[in-house]
Protein backbone atom coordinates (compact mmCIF):
# COMPACT_ATOMS: atom_id res chain seq x y z
CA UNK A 1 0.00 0.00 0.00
CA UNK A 2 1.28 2.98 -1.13
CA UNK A 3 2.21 5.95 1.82
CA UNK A 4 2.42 8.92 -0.43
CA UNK A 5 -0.90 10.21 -2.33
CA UNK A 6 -1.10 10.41 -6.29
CA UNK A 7 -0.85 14.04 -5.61
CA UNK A 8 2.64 13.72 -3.58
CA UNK A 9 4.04 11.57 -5.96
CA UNK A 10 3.22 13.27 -9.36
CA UNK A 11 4.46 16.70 -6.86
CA UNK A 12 7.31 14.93 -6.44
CA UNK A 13 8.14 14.01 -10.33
CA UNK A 14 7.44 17.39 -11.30
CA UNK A 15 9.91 18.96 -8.71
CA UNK A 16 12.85 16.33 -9.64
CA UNK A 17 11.98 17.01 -13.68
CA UNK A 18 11.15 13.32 -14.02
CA UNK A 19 9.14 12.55 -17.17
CA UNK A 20 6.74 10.00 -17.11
CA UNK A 21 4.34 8.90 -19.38
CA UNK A 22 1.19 5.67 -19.49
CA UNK A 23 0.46 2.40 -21.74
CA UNK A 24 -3.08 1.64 -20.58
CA UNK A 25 -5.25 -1.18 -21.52
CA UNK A 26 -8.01 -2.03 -18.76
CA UNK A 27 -7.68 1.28 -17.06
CA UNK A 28 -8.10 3.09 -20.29
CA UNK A 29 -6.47 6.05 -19.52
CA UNK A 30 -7.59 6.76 -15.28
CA UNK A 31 -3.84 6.51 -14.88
CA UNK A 32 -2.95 9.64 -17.05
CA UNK A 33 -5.85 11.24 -15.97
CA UNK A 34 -4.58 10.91 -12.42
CA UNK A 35 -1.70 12.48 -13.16
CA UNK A 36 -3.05 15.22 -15.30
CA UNK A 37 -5.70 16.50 -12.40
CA UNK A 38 -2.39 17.80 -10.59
CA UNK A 39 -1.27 21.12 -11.79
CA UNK A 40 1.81 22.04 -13.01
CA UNK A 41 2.18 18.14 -14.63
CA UNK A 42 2.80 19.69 -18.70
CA UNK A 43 6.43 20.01 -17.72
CA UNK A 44 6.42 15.99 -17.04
CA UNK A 45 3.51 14.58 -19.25
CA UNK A 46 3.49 15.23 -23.01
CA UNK A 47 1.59 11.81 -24.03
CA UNK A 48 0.15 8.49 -23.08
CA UNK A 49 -0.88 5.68 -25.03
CA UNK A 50 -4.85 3.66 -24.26
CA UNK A 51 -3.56 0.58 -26.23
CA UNK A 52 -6.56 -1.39 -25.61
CA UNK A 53 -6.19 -4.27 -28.82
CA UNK A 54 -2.96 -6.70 -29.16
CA UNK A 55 -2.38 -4.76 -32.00
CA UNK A 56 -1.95 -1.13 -30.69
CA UNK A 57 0.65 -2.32 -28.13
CA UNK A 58 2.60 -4.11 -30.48
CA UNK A 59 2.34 -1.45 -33.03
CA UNK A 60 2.46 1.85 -30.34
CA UNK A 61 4.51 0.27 -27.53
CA UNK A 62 6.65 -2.56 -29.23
CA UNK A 63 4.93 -5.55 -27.23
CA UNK A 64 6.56 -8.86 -28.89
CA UNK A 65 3.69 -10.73 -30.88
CA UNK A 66 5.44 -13.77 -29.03
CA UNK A 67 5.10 -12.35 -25.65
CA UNK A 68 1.58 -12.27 -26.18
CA UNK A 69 1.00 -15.39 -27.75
CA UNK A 70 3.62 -17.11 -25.09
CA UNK A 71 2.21 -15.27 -21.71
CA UNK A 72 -0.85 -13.58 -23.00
CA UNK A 73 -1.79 -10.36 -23.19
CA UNK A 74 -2.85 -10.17 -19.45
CA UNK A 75 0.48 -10.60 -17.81
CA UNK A 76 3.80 -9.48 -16.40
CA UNK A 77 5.57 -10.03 -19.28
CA UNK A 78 3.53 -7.79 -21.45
CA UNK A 79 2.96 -5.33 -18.52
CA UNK A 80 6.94 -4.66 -18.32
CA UNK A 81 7.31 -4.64 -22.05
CA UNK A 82 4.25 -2.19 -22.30
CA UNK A 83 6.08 -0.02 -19.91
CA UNK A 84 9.57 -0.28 -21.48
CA UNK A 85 8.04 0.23 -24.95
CA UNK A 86 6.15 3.68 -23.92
CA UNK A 87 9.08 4.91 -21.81
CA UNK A 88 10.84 3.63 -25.11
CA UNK A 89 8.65 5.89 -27.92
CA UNK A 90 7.78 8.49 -25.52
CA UNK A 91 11.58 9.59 -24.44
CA UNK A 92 10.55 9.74 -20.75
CA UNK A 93 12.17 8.67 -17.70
CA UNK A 94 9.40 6.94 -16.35
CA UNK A 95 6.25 4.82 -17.48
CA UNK A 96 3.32 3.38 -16.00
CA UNK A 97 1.47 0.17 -17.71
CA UNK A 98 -2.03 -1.55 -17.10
CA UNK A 99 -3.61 -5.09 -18.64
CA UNK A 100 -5.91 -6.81 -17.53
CA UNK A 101 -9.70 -7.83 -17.14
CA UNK A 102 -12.10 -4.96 -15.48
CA UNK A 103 -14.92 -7.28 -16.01
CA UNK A 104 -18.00 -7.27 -15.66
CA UNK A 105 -17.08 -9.93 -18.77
CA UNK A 106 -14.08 -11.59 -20.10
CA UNK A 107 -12.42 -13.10 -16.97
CA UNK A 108 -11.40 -16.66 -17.34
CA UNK A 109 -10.82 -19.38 -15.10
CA UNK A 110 -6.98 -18.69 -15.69
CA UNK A 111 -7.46 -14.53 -15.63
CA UNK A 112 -10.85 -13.74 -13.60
CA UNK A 113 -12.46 -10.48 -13.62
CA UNK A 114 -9.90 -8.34 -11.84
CA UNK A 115 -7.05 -10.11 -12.71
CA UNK A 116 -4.52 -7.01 -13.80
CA UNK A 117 -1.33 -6.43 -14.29
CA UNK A 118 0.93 -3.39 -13.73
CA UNK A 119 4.46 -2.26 -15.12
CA UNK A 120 6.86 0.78 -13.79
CA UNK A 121 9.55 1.66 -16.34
CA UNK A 122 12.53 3.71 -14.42
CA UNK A 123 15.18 3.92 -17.02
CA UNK A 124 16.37 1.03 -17.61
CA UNK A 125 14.56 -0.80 -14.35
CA UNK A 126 11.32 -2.70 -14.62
CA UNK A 127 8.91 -3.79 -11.89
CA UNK A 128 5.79 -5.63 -12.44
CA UNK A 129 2.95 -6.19 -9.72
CA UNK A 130 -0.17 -8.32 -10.07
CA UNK A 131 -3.02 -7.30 -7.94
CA UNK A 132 -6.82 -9.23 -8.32
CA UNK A 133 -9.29 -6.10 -7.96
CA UNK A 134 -13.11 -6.68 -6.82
CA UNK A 135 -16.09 -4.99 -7.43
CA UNK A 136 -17.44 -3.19 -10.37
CA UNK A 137 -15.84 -2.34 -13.88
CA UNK A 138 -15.34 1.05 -11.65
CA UNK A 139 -14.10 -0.33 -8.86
CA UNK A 140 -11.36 -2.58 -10.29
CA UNK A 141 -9.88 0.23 -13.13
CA UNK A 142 -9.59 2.74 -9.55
CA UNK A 143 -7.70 0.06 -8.04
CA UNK A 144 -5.81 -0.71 -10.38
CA UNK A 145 -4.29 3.13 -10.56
CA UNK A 146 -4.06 3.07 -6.84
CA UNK A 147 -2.09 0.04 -7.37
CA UNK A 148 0.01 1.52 -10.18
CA UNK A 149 1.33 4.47 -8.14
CA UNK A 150 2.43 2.42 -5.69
CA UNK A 151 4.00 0.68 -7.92
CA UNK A 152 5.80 3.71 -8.70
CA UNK A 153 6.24 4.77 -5.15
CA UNK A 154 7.86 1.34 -5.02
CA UNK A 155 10.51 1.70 -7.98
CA UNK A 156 11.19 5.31 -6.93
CA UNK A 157 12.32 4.12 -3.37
CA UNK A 158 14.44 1.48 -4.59
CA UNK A 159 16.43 3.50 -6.89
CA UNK A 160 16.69 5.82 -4.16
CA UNK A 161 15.30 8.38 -5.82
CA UNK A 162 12.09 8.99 -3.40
């Protein structure tokens, strides 16, 4: 659980110049919208990417065909490669990454409704965190970007940057 508040956090990346960008499938852009709501944030966020089909996140992001058809498009694998691949196009220090299944359909026994994966690109670092939401379509894609900035509270305190 994350200790600083969205707010903090994107305060923080704007005070240390650190640019950051989003790859977004199930939360369809909340993440970037989070971090647009704090002002000041146009001198750390100049784009984000909703790559919702297979196709836009191997096309936009670079997400191997074969990491999709090895690990499918709802996991870690494609979560950090989403991440490196918008840090990648974008030419920012940081990047955030979402996939995964906000239900109310399309959960499997293997990937229920819930089931999501996040990425945090710091440079050259990736970390990946799987988290199984509840509630409604609403409910998960909020908890997911919750999740996600903790994420990135995470990587920023192990690179000793936070």
């Amino acid at each position: 659980m994350m200790n600083k508040s969205i707010e903090e956090i994107v305060e923080f990346l704007i005070d240390k110049k650190l640019t950051i960008t989003t790859a977004e499938s199930c939360t369809g852009g909340l993440i970037a919208s989070a971090i647009v709501d704090i002002p000041g944030v146009s001198e750390i966020f100049h784009e984000g990417y909703v790559t919702y089909s297979n196709d836009a996140k191997e096309r936009l992001l670079g997400v191997a065909p074969k990491t999709i058809s090895d690990h499918g498009v709802v996991s870690s694998q494609t979560a950090a490669e989403m991440a490196t691949g918008a840090a990648r196009t974008a030419h920012t220090t940081i990047a955030l990454s979402s996939t995964g299944v906000a239900g109310p359909d399309g959960g499997t026994k293997e990937h229920p409704v819930g089931d999501v994966y996040l990425g945090c690109c710091y440079n050259d670092s990736v970390l990946t965190h799987h988290m199984l939401g509840c509630g409604s379509r609403t409910e998960i894609r909020q908890q997911a970007v919750a999740a996600a900035f903790s994420l990135l509270e995470k990587m920023l305190t192990e690179e000793k940057i936070l």
